[in-house]
ModelCIF file with pLDDT and N, C-alpha, C, O atoms, coordinates in Angstrom:
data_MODEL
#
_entry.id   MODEL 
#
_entity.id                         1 
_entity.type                       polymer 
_entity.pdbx_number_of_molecules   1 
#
_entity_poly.entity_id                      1 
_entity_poly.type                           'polypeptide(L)' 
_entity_poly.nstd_linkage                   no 
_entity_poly.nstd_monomer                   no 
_entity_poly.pdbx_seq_one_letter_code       
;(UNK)(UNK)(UNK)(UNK)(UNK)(UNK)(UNK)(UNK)(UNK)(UNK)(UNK)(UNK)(UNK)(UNK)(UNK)(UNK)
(UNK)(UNK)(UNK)(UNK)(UNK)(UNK)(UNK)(UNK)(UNK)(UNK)(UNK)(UNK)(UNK)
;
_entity_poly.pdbx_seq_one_letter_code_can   XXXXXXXXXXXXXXXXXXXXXXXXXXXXX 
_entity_poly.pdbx_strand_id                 A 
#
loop_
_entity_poly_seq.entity_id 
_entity_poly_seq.num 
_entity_poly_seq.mon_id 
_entity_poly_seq.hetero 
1 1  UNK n 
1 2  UNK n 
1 3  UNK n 
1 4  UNK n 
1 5  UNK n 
1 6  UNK n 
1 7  UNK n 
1 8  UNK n 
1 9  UNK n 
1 10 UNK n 
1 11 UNK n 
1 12 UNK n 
1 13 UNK n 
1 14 UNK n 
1 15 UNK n 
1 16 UNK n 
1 17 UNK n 
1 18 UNK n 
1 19 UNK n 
1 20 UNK n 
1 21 UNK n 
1 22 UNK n 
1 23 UNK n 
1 24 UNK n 
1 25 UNK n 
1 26 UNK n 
1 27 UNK n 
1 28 UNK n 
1 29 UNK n 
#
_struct_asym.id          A 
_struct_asym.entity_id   1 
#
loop_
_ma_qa_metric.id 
_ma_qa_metric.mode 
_ma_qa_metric.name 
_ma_qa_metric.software_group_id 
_ma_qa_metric.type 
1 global pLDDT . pLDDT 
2 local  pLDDT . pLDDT 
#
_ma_qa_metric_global.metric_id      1 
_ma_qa_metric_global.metric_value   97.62 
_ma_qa_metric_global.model_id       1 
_ma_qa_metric_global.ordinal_id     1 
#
loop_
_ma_qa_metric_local.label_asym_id 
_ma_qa_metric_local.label_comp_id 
_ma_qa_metric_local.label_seq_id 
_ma_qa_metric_local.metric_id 
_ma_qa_metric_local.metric_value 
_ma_qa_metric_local.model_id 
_ma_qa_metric_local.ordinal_id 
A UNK 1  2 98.00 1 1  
A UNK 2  2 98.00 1 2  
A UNK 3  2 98.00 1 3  
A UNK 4  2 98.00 1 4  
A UNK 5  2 98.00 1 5  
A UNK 6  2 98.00 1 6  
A UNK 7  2 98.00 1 7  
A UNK 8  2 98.00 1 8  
A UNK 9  2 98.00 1 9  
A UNK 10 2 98.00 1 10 
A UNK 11 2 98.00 1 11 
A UNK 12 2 97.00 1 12 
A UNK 13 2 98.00 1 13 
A UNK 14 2 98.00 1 14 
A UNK 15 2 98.00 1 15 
A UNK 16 2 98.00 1 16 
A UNK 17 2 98.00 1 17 
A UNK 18 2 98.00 1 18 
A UNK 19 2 98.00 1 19 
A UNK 20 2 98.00 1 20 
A UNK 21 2 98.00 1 21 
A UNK 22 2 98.00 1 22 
A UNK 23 2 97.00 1 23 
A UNK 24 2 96.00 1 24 
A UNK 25 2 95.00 1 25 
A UNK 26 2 96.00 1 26 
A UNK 27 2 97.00 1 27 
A UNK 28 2 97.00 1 28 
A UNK 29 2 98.00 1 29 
#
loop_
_atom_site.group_PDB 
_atom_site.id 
_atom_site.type_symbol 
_atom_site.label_atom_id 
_atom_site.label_alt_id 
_atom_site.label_comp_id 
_atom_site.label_asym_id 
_atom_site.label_entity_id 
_atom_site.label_seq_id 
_atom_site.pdbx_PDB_ins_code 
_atom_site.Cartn_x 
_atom_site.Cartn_y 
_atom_site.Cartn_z 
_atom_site.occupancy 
_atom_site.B_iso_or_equiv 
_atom_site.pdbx_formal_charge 
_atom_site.auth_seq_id 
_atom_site.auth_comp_id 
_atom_site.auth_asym_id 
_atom_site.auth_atom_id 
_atom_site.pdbx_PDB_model_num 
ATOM 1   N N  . UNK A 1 1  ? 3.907   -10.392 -0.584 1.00 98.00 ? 1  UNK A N  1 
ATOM 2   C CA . UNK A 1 1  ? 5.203   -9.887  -0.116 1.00 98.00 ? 1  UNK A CA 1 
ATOM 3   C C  . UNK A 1 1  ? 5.851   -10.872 0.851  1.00 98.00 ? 1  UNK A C  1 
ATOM 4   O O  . UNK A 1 1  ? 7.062   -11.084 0.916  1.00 98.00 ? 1  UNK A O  1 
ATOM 5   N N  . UNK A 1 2  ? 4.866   -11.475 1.630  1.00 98.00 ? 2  UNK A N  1 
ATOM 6   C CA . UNK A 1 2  ? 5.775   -12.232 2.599  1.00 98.00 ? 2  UNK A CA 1 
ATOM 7   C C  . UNK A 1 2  ? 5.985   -13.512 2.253  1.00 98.00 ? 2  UNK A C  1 
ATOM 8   O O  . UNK A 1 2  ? 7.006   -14.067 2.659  1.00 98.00 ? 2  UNK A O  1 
ATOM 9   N N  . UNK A 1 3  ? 4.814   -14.385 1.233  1.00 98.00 ? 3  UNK A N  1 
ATOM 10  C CA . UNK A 1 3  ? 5.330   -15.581 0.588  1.00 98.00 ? 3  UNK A CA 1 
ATOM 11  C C  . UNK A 1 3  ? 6.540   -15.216 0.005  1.00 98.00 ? 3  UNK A C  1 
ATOM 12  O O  . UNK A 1 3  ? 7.149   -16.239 -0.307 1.00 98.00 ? 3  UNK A O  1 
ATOM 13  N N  . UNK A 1 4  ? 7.180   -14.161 -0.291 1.00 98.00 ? 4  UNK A N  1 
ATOM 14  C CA . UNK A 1 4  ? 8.326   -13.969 -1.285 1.00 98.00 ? 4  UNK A CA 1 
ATOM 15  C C  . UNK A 1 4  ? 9.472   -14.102 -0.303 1.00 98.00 ? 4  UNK A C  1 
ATOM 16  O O  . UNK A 1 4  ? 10.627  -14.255 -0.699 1.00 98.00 ? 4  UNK A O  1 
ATOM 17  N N  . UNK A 1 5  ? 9.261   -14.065 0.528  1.00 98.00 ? 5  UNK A N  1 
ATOM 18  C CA . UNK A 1 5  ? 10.443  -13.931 1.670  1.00 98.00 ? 5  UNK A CA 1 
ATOM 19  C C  . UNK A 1 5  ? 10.437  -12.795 2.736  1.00 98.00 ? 5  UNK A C  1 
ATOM 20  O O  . UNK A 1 5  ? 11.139  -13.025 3.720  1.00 98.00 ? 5  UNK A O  1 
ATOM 21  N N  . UNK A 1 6  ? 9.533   -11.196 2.706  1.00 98.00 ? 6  UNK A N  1 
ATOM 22  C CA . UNK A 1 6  ? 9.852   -10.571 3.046  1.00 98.00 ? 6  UNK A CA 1 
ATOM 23  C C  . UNK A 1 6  ? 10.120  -10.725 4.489  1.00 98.00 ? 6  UNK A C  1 
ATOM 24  O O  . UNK A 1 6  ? 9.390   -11.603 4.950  1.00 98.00 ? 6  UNK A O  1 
ATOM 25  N N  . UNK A 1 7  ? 10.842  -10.234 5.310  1.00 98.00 ? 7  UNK A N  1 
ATOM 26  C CA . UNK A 1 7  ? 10.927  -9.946  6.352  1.00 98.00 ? 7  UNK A CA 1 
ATOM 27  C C  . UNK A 1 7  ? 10.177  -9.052  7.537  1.00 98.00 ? 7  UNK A C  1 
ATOM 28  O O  . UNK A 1 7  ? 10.311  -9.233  8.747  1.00 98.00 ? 7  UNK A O  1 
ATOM 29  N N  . UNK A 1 8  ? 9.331   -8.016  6.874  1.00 98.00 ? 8  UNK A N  1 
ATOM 30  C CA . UNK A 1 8  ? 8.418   -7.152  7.202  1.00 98.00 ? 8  UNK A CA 1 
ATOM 31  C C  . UNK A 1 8  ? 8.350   -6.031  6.293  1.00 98.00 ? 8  UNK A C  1 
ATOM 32  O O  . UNK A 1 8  ? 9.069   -5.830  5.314  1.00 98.00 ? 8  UNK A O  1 
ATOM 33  N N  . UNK A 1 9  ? 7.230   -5.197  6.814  1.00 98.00 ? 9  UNK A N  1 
ATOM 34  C CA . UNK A 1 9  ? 7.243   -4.024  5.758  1.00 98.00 ? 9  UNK A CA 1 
ATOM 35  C C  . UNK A 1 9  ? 8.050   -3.018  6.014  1.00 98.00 ? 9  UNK A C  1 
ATOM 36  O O  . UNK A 1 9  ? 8.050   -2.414  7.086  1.00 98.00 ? 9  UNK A O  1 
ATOM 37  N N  . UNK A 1 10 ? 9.186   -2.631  4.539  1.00 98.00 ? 10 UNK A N  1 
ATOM 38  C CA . UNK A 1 10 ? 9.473   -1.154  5.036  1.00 98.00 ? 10 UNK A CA 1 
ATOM 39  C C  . UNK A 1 10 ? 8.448   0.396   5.219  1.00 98.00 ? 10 UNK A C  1 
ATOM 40  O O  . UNK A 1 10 ? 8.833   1.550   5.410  1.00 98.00 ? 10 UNK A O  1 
ATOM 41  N N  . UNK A 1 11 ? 7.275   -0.063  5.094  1.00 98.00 ? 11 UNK A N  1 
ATOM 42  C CA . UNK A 1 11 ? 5.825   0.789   5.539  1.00 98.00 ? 11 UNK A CA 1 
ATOM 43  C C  . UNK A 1 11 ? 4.609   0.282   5.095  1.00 98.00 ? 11 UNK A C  1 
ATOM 44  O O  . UNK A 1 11 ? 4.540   -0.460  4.116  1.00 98.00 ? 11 UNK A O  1 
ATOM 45  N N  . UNK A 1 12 ? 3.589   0.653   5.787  1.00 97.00 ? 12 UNK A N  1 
ATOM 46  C CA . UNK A 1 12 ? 2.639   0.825   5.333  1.00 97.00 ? 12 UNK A CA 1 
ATOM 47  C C  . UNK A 1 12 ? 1.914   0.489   3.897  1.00 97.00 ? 12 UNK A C  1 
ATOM 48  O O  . UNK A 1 12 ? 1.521   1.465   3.258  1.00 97.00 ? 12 UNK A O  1 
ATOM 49  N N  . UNK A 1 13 ? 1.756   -0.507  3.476  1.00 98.00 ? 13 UNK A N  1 
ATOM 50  C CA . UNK A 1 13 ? 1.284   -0.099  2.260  1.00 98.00 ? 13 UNK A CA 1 
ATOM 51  C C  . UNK A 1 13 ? 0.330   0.912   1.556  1.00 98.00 ? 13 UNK A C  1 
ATOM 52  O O  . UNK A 1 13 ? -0.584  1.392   2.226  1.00 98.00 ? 13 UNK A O  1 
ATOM 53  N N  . UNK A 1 14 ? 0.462   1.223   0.416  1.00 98.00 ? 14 UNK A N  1 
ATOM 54  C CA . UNK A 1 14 ? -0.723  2.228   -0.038 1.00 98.00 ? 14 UNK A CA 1 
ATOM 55  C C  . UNK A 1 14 ? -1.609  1.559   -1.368 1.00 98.00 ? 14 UNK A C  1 
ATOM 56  O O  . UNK A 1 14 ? -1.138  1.383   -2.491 1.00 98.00 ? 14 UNK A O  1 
ATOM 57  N N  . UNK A 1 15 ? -2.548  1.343   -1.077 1.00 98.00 ? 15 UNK A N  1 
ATOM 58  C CA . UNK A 1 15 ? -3.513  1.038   -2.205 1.00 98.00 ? 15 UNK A CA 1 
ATOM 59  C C  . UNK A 1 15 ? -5.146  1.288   -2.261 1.00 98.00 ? 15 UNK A C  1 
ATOM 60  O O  . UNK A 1 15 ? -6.144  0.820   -1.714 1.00 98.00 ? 15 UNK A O  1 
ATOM 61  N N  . UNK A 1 16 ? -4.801  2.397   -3.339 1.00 98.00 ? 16 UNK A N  1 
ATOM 62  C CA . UNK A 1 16 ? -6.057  2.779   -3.754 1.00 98.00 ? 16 UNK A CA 1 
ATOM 63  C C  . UNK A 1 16 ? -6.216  3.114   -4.824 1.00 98.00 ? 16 UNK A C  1 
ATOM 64  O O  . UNK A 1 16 ? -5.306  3.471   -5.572 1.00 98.00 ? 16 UNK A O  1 
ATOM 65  N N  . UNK A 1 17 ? -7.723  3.053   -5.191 1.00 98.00 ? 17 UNK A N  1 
ATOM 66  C CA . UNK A 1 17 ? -8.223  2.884   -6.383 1.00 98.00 ? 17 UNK A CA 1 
ATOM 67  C C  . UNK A 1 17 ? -9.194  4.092   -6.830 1.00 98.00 ? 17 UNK A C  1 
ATOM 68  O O  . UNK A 1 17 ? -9.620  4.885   -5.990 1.00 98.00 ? 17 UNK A O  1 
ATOM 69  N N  . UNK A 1 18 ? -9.495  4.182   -8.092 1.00 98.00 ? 18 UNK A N  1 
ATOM 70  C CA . UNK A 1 18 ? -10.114 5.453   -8.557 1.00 98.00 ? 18 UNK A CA 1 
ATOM 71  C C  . UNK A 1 18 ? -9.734  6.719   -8.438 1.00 98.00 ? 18 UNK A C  1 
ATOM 72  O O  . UNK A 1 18 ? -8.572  6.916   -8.792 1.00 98.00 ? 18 UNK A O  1 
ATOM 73  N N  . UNK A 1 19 ? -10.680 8.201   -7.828 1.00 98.00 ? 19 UNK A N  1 
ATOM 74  C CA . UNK A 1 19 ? -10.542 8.678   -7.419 1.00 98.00 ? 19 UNK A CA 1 
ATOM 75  C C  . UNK A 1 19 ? -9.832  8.914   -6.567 1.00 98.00 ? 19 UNK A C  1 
ATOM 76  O O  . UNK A 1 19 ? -9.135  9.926   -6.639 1.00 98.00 ? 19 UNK A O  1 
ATOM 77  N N  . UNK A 1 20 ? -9.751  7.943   -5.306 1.00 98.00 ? 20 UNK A N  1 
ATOM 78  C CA . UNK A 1 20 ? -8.765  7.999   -4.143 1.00 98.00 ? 20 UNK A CA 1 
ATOM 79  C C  . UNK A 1 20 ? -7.006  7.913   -5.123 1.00 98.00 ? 20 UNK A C  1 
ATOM 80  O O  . UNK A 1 20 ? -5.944  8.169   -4.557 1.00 98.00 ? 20 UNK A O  1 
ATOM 81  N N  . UNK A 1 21 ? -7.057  7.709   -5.870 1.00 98.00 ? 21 UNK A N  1 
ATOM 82  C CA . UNK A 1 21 ? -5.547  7.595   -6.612 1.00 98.00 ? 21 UNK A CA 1 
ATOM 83  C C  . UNK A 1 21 ? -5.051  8.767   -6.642 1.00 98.00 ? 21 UNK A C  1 
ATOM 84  O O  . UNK A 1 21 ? -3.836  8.796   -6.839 1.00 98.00 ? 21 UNK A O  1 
ATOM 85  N N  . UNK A 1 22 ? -5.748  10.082  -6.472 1.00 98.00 ? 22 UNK A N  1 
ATOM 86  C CA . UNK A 1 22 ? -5.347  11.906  -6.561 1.00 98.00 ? 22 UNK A CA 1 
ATOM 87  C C  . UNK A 1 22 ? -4.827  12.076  -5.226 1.00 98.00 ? 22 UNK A C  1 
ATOM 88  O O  . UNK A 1 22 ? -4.568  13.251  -4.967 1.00 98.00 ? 22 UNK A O  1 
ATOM 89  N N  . UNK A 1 23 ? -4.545  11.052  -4.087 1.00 97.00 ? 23 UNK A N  1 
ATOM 90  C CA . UNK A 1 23 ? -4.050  10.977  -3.506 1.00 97.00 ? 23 UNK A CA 1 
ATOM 91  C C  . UNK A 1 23 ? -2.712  10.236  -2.912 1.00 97.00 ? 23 UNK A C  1 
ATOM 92  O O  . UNK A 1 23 ? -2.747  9.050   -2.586 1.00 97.00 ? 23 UNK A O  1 
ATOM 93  N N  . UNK A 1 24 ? -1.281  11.210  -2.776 1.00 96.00 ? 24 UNK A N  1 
ATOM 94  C CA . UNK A 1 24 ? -0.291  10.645  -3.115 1.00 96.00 ? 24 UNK A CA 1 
ATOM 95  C C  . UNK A 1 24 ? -0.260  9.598   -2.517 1.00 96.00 ? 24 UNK A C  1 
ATOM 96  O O  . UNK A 1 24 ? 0.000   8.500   -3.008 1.00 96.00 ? 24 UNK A O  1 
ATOM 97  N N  . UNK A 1 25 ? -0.705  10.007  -0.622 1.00 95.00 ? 25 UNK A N  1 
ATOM 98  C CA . UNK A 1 25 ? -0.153  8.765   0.169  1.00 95.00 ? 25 UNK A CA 1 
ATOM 99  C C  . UNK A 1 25 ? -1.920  8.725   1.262  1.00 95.00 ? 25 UNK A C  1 
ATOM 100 O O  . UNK A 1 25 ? -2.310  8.948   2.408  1.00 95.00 ? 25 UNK A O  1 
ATOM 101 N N  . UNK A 1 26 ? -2.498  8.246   -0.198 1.00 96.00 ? 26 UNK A N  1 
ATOM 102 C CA . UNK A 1 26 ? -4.047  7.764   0.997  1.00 96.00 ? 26 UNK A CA 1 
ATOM 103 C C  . UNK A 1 26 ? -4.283  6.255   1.217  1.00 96.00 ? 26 UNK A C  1 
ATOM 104 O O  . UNK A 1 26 ? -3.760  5.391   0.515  1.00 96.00 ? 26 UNK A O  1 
ATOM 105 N N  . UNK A 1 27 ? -5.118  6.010   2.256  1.00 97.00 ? 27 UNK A N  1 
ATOM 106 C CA . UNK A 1 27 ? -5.304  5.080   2.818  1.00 97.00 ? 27 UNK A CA 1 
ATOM 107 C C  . UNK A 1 27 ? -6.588  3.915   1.946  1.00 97.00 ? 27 UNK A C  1 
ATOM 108 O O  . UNK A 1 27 ? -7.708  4.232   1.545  1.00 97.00 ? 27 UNK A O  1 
ATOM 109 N N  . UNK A 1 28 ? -5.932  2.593   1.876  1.00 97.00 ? 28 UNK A N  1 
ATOM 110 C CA . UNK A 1 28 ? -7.256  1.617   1.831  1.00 97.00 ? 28 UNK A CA 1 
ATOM 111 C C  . UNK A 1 28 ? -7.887  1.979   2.631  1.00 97.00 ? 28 UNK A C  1 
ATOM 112 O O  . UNK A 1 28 ? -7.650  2.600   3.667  1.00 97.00 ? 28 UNK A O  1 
ATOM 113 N N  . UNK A 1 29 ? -9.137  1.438   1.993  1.00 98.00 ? 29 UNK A N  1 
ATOM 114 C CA . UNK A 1 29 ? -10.808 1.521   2.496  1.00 98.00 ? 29 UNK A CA 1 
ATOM 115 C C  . UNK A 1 29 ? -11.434 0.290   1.908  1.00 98.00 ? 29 UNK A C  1 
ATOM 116 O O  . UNK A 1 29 ? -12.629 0.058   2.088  1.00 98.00 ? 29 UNK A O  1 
#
C-alpha cells in the first residue's frame, strides 16, 4: 500500500485466514 503511494491507512487492516474468515471484522494473528 505504501510503495503505491499511500499516504496512510484509511484503517486498520483486516486479514484473516480460514476459519477466522466467519469473522466480519477480526484481527491478524
Amino acid at each position: 500500500l505504501y510503495k503505491n503511494g499511500a499516504q496512510g491507512l484509511s484503517f486498520d487492516p483486516i486479514v484473516v485466514s480460514g476459519p477466522n474468515t466467519s469473522m466480519p471484522h477480526g484481527v491478524a494473528g
